[in-house]
N, C-alpha and C. Protein backbone atom coordinates (compact mmCIF):
# COMPACT_ATOMS: atom_id res chain seq x y z
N UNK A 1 -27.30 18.40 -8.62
CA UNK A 1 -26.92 17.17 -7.94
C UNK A 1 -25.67 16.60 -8.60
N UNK A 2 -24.52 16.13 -7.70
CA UNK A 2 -23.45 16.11 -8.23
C UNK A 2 -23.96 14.54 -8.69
N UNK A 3 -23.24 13.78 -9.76
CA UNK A 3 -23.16 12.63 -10.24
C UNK A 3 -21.61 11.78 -10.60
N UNK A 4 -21.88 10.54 -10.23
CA UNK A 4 -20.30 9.86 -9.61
C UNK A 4 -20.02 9.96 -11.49
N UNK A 5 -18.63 10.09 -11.75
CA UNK A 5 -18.06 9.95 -13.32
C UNK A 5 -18.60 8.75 -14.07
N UNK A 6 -18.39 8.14 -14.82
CA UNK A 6 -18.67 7.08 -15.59
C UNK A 6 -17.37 6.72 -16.04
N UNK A 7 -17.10 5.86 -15.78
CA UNK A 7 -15.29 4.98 -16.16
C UNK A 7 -15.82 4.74 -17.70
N UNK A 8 -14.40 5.41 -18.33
CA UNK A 8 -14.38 5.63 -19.32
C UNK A 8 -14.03 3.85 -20.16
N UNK A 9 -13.71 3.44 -19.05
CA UNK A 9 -13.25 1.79 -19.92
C UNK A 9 -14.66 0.92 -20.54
N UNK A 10 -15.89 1.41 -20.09
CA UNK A 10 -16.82 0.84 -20.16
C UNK A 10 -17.23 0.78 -21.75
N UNK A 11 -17.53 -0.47 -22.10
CA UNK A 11 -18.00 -0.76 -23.40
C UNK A 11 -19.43 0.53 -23.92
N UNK A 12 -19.42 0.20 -25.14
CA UNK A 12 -20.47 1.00 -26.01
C UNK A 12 -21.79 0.41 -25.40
N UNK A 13 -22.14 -0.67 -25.72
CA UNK A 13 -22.84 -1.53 -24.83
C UNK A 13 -23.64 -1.08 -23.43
N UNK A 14 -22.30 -1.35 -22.91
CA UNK A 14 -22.73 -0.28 -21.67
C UNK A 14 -23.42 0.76 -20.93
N UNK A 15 -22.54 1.47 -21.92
CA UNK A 15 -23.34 3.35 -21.71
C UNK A 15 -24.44 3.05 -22.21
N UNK A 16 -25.06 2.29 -23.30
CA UNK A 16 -26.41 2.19 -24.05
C UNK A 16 -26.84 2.03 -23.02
N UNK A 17 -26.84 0.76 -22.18
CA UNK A 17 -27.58 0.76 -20.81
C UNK A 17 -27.82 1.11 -19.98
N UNK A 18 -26.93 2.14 -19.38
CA UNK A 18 -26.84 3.49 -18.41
C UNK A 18 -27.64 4.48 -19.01
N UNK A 19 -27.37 4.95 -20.15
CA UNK A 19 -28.54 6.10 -20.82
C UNK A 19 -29.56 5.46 -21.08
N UNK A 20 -30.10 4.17 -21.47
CA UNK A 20 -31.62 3.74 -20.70
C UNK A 20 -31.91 3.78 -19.81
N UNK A 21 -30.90 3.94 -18.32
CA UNK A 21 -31.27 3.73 -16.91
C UNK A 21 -31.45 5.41 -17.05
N UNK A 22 -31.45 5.97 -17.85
CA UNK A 22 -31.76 7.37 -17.22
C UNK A 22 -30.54 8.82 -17.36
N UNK A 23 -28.87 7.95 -17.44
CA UNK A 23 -27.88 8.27 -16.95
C UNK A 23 -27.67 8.89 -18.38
N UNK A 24 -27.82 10.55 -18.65
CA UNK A 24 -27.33 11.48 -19.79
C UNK A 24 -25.52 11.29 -20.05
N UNK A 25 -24.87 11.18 -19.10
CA UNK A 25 -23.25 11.43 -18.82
C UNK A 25 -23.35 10.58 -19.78
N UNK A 26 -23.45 9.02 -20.22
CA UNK A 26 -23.54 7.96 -20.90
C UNK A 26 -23.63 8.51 -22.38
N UNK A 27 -24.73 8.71 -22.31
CA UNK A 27 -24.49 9.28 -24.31
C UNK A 27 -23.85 10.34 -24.38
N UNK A 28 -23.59 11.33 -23.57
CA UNK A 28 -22.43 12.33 -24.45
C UNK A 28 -20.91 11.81 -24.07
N UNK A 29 -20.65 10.57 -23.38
CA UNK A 29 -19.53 9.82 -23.55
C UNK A 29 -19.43 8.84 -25.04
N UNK A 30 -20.87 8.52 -25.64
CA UNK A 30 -20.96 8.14 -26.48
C UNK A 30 -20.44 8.65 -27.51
N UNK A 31 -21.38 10.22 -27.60
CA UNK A 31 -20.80 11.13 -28.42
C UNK A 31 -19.61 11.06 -28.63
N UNK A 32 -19.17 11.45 -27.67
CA UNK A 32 -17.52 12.04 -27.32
C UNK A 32 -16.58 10.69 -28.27
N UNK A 33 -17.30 10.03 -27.98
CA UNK A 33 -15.94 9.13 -28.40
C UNK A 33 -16.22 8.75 -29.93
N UNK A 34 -17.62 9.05 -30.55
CA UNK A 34 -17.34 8.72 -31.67
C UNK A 34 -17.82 9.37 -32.65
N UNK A 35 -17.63 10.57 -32.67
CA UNK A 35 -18.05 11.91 -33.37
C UNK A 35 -17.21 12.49 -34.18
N UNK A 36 -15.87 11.80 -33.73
CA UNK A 36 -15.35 12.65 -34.82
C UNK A 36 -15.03 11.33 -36.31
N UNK A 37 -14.97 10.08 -35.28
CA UNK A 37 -15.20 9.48 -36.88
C UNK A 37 -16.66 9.38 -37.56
N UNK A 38 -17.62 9.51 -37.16
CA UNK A 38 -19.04 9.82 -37.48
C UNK A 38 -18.76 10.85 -38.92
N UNK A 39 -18.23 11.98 -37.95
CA UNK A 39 -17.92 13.66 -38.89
C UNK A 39 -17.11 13.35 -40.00
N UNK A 40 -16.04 12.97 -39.92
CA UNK A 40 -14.74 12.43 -41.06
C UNK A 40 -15.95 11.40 -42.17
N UNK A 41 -16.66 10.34 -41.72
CA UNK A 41 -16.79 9.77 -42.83
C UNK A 41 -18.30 10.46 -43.56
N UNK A 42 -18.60 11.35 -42.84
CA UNK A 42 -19.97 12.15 -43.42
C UNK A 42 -19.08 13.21 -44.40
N UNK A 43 -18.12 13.80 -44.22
CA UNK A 43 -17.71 14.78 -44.56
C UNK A 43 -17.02 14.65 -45.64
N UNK A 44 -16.14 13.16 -46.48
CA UNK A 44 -16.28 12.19 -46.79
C UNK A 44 -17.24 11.83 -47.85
N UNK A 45 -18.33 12.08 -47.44
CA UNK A 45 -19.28 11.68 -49.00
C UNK A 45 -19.61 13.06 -49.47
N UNK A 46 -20.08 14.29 -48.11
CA UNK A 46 -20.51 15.51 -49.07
C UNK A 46 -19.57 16.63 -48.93
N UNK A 47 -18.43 16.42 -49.00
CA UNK A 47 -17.07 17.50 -48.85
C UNK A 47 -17.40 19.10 -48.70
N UNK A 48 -18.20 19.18 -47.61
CA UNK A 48 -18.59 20.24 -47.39
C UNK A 48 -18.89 20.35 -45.61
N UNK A 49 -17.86 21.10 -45.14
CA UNK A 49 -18.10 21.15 -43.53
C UNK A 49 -19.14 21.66 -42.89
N UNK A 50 -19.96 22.60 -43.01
CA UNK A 50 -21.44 23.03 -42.90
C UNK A 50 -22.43 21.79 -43.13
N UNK A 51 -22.56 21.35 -44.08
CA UNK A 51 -23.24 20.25 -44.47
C UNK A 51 -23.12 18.99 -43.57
N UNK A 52 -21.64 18.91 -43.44
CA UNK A 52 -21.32 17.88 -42.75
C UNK A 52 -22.06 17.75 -40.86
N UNK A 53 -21.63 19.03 -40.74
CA UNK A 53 -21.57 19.33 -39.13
C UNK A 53 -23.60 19.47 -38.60
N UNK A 54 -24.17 19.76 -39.97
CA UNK A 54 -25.34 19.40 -39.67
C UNK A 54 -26.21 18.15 -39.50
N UNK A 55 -25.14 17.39 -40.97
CA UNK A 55 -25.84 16.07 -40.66
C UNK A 55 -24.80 15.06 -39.36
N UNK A 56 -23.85 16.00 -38.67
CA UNK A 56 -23.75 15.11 -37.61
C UNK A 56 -24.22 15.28 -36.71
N UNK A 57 -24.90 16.51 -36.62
CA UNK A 57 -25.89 17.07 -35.51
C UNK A 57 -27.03 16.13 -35.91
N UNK A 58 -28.17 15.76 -36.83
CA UNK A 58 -28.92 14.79 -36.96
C UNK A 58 -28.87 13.70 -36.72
N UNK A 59 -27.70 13.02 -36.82
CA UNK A 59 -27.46 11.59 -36.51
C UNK A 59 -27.38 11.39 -35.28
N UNK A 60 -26.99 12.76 -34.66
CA UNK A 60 -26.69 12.26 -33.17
C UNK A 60 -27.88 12.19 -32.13
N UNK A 61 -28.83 13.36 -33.39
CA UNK A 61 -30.22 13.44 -32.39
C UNK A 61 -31.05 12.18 -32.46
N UNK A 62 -31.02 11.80 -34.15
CA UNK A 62 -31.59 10.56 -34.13
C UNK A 62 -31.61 9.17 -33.61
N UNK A 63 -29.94 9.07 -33.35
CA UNK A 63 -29.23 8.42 -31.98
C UNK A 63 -29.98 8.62 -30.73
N UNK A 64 -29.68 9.39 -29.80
CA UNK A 64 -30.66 9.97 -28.96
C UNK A 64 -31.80 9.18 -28.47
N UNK A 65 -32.97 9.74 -29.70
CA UNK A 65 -34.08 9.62 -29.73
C UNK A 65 -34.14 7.97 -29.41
N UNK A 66 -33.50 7.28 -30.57
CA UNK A 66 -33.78 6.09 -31.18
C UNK A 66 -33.37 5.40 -29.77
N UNK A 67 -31.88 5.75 -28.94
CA UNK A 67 -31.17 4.48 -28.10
C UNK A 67 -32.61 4.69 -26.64
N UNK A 68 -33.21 5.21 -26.68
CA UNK A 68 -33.86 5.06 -25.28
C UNK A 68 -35.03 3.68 -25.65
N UNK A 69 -35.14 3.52 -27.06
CA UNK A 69 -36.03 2.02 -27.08
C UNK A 69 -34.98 1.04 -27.80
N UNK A 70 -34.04 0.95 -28.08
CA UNK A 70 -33.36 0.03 -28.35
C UNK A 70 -33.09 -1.19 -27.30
N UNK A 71 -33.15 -2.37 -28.21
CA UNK A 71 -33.32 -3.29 -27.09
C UNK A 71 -32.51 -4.03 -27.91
N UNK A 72 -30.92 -4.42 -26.95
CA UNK A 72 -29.43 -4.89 -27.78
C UNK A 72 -29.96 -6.78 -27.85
N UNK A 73 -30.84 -7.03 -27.10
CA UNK A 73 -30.52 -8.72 -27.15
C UNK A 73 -32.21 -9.22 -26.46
């Protein structure tokens, strides 16, 4: 099923609320936009890119997991 884009102008905020409504496109726009400073400052404490790229794979799952009960207000 095709799905309309997600305008990229939309706050962080936002997408949190769209990927509670259900809408996946939302968190890997999340991703997308902030993964690579995520990666830089992980990579950063344990100067090791393997290491790094795993614990940004964790954070992101734990992200994930965590934003479907997050409740901003």
């Amino acid at each position: 099923m095709w799905e309309r884009m997600i305008d990229r102008r939309l706050s962080d905020s936002q997408l949190v609320s769209l990927y509670q409504n259900g809408n996946q496109e939302a968190f890997e726009m999340l991703l997308n936009r902030h993964k690579s400073r995520i990666y830089t400052a992980i990579y950063l404490i344990v100067k090791d890119r393997y290491t790094a790229e795993d614990l940004l794979q964790e954070t992101f799952i734990k992200a994930f997991k965590g934003l479907k009960s997050f409740d901003s207000g």
